[in-house]
PDB file of N, CA and C in Angstrom:
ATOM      1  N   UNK A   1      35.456 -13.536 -12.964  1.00  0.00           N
ATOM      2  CA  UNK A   1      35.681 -13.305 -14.374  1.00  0.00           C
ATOM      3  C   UNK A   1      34.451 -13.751 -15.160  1.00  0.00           C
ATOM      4  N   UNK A   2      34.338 -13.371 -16.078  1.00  0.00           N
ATOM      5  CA  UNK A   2      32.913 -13.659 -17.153  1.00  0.00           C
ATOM      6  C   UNK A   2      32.992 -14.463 -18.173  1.00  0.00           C
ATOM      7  N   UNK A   3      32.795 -15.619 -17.337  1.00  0.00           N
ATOM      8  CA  UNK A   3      33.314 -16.755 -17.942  1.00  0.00           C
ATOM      9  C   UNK A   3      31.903 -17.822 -17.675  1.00  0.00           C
ATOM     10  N   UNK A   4      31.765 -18.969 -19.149  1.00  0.00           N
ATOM     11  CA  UNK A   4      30.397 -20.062 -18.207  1.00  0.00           C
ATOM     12  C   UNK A   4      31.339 -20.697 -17.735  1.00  0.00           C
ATOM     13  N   UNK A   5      31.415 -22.090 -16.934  1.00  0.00           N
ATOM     14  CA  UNK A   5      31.763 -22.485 -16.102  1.00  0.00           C
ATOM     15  C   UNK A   5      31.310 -23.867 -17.062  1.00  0.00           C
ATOM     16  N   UNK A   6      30.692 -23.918 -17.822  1.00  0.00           N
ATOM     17  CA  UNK A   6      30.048 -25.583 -18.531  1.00  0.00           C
ATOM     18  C   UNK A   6      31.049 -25.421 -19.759  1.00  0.00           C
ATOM     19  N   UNK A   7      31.009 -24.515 -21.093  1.00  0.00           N
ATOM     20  CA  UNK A   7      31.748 -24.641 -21.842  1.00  0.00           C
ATOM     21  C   UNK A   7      32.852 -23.493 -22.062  1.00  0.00           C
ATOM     22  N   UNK A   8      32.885 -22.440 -21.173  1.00  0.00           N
ATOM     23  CA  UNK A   8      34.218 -21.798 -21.083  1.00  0.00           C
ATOM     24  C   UNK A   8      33.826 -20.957 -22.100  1.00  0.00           C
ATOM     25  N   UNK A   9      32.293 -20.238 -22.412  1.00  0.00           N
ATOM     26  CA  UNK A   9      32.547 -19.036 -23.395  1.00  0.00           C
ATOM     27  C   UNK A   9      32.681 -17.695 -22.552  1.00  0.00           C
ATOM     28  N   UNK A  10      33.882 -17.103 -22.784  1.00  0.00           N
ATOM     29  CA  UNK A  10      34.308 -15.437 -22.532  1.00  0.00           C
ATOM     30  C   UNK A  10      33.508 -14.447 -23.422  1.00  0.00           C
ATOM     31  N   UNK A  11      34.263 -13.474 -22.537  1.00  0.00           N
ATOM     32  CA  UNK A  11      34.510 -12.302 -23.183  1.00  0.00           C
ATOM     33  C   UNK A  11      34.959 -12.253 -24.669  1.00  0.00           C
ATOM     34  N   UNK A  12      34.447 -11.237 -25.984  1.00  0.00           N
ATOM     35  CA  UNK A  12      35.267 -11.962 -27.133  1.00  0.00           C
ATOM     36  C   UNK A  12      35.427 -10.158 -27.902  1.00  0.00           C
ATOM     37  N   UNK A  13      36.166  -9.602 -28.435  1.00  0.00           N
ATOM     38  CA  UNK A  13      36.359  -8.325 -28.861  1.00  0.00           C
ATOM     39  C   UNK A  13      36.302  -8.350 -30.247  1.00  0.00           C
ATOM     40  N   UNK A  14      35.745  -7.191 -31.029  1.00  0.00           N
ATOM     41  CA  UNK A  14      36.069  -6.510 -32.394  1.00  0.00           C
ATOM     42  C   UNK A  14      36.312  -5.050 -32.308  1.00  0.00           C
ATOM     43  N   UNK A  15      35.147  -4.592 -33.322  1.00  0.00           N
ATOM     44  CA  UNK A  15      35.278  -3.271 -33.485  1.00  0.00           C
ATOM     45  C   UNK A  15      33.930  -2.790 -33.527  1.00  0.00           C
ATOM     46  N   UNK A  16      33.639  -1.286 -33.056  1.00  0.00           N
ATOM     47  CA  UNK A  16      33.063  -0.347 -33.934  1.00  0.00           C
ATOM     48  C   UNK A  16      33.266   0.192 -34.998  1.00  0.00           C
ATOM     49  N   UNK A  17      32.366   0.448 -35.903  1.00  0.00           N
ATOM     50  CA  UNK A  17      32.280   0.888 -37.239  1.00  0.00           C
ATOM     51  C   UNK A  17      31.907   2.041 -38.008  1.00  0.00           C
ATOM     52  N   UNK A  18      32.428   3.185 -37.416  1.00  0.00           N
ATOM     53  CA  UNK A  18      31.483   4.215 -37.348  1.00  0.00           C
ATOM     54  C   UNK A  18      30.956   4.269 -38.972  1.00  0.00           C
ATOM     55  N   UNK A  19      30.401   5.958 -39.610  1.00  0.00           N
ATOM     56  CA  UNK A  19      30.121   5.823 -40.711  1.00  0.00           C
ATOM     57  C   UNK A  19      30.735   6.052 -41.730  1.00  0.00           C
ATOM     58  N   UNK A  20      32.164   6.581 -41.176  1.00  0.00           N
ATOM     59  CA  UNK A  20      33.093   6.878 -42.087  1.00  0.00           C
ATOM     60  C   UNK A  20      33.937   5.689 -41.787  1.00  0.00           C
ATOM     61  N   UNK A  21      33.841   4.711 -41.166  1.00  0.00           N
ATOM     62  CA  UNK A  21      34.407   3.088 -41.122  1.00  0.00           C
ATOM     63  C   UNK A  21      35.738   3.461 -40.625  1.00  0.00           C
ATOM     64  N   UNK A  22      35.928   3.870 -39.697  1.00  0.00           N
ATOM     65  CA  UNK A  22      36.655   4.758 -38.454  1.00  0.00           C
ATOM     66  C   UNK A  22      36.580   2.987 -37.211  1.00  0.00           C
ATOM     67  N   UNK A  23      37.591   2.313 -36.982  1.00  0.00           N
ATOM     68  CA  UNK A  23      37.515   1.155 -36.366  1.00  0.00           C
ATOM     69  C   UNK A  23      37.884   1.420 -34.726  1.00  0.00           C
ATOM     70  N   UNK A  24      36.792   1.776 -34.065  1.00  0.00           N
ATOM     71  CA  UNK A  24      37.542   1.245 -32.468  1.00  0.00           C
ATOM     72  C   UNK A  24      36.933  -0.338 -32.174  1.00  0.00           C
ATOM     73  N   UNK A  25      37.653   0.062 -30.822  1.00  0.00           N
ATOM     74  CA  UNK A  25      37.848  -1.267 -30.291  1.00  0.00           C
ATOM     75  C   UNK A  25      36.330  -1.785 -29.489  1.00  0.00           C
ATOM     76  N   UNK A  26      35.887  -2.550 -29.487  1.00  0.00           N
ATOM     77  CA  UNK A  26      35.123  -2.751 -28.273  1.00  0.00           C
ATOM     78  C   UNK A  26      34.329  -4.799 -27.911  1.00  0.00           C
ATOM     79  N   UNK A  27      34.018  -4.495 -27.066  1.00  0.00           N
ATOM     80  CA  UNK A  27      33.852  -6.016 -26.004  1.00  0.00           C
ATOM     81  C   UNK A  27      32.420  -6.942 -26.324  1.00  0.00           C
ATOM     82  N   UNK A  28      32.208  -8.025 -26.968  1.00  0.00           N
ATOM     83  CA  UNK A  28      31.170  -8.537 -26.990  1.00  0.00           C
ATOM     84  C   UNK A  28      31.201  -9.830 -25.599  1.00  0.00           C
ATOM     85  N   UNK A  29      30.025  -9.564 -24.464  1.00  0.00           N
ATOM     86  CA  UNK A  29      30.062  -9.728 -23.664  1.00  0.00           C
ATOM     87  C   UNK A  29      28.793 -11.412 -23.772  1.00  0.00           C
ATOM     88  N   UNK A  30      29.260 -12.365 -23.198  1.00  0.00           N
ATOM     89  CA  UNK A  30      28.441 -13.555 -22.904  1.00  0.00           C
ATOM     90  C   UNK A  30      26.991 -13.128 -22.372  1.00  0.00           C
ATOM     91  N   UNK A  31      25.999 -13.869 -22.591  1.00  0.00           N
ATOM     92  CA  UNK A  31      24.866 -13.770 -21.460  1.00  0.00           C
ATOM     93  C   UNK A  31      25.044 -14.836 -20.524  1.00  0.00           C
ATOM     94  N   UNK A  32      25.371 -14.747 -19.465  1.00  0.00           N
ATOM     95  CA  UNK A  32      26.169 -15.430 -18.410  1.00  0.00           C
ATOM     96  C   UNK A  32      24.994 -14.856 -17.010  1.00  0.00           C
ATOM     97  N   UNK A  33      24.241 -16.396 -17.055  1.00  0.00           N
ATOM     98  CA  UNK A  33      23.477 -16.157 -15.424  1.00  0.00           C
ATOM     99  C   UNK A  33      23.786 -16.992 -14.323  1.00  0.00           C
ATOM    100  N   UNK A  34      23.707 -16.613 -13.108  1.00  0.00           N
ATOM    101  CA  UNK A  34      23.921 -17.300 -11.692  1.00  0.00           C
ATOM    102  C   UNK A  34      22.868 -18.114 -11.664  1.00  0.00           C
ATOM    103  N   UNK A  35      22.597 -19.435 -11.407  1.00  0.00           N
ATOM    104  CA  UNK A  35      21.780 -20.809 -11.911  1.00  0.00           C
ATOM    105  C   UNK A  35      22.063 -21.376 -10.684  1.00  0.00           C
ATOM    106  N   UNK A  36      21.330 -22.494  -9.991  1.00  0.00           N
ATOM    107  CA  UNK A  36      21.568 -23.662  -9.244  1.00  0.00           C
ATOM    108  C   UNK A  36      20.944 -25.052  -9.693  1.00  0.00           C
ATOM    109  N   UNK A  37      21.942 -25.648  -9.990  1.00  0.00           N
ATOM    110  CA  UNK A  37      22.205 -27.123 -10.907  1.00  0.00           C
ATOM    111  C   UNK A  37      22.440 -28.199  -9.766  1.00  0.00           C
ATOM    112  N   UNK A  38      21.603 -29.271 -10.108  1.00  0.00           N
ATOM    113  CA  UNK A  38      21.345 -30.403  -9.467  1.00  0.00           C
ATOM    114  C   UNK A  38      22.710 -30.978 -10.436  1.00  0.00           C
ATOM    115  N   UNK A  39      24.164 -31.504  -9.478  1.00  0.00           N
ATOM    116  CA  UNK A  39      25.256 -32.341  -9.932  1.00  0.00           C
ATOM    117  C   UNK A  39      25.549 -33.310  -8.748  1.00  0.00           C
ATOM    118  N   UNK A  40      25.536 -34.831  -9.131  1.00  0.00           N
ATOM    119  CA  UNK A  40      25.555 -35.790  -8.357  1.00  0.00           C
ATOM    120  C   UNK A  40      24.818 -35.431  -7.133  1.00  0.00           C
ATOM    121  N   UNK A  41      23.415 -35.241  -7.544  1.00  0.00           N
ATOM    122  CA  UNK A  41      22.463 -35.332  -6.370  1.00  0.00           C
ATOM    123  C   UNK A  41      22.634 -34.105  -5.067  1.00  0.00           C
ATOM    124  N   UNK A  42      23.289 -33.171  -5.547  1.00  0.00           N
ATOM    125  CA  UNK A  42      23.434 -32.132  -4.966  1.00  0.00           C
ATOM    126  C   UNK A  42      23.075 -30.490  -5.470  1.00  0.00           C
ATOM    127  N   UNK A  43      22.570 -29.661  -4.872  1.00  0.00           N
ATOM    128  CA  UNK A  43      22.420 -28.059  -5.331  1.00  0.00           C
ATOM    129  C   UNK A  43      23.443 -26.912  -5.018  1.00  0.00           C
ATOM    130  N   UNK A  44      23.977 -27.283  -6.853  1.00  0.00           N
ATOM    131  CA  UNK A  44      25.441 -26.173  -7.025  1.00  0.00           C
ATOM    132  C   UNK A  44      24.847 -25.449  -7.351  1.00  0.00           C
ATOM    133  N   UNK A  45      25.604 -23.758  -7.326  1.00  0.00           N
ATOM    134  CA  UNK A  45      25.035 -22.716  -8.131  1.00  0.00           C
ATOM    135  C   UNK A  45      26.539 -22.535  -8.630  1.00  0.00           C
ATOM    136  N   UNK A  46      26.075 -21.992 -10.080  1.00  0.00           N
ATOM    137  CA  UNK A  46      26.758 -22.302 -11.432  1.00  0.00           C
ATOM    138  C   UNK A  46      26.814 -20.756 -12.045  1.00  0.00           C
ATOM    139  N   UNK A  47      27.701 -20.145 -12.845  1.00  0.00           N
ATOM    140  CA  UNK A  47      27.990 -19.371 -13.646  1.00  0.00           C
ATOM    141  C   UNK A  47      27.867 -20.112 -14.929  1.00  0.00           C
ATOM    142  N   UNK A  48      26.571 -19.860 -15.737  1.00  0.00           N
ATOM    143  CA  UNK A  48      26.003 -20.514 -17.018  1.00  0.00           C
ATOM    144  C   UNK A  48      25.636 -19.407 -18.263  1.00  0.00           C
ATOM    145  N   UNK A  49      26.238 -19.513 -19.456  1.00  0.00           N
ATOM    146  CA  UNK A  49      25.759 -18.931 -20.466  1.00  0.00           C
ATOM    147  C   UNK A  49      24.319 -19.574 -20.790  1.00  0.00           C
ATOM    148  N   UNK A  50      23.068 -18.450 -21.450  1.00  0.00           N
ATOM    149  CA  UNK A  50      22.176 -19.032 -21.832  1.00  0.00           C
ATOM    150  C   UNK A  50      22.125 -20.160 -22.578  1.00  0.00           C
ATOM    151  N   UNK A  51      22.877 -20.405 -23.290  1.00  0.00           N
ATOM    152  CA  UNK A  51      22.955 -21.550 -23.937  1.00  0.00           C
ATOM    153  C   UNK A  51      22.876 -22.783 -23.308  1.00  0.00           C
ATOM    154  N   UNK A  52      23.696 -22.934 -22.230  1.00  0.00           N
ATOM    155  CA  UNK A  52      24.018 -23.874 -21.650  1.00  0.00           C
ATOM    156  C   UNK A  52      22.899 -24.080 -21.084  1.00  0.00           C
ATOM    157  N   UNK A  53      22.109 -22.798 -20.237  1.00  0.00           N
ATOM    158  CA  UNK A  53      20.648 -23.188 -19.636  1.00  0.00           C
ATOM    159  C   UNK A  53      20.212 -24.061 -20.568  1.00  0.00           C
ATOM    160  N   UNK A  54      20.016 -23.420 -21.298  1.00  0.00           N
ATOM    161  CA  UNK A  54      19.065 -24.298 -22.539  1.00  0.00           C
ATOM    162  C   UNK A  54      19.043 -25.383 -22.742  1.00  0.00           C
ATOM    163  N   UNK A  55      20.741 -26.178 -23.148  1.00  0.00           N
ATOM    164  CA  UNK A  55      20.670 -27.268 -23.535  1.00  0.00           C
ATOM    165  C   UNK A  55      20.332 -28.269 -21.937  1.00  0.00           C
ATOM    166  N   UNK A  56      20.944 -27.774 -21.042  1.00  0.00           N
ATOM    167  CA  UNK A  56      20.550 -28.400 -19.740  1.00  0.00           C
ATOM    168  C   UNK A  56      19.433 -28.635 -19.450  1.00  0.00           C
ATOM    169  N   UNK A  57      18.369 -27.629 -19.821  1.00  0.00           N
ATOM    170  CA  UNK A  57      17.013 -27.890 -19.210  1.00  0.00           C
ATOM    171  C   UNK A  57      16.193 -29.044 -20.190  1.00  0.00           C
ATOM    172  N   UNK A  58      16.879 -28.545 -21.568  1.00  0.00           N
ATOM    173  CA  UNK A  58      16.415 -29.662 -22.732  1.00  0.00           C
ATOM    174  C   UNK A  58      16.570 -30.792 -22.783  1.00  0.00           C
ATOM    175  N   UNK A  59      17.818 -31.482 -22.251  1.00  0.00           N
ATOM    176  CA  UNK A  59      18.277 -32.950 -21.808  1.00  0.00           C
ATOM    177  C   UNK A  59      17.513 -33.560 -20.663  1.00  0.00           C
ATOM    178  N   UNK A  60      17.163 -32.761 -19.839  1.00  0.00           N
ATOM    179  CA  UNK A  60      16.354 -33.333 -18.517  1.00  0.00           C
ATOM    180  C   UNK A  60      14.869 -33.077 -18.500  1.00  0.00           C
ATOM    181  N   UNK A  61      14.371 -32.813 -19.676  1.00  0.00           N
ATOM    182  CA  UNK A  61      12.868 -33.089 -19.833  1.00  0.00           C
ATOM    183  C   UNK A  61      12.238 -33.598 -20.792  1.00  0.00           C
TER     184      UNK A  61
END
């Protein structure tokens, strides 16, 4: 499922808008990458939103 695995951001839905403001449905999707994270001295690989890269790499340097 498309999910991060650090803070649990999904999948999240609205709409299209066409130009006559005609509403379908559609999917705003995470940027969610496959990562391997040093946790208690070990190499996990992780389902991570960019974000999370981010703040991770930012705390440890």
């Amino acid at each position: 499922m498309a999910k991060c695995s650090q803070c649990g951001k999904t999948t999240t839905f609205g709409h299209n808008r066409s130009h006559s403001l005609v509403a379908t449905r559609r999917k705003f999707l995470p940027n969610l990458q496959s990562v391997t994270v040093m946790e208690n001295g070990r190499k996990v690989r992780k389902v991570l939103c960019a974000r999370c890269i981010k703040t991770l790499t930012k705390n440890y340097n």
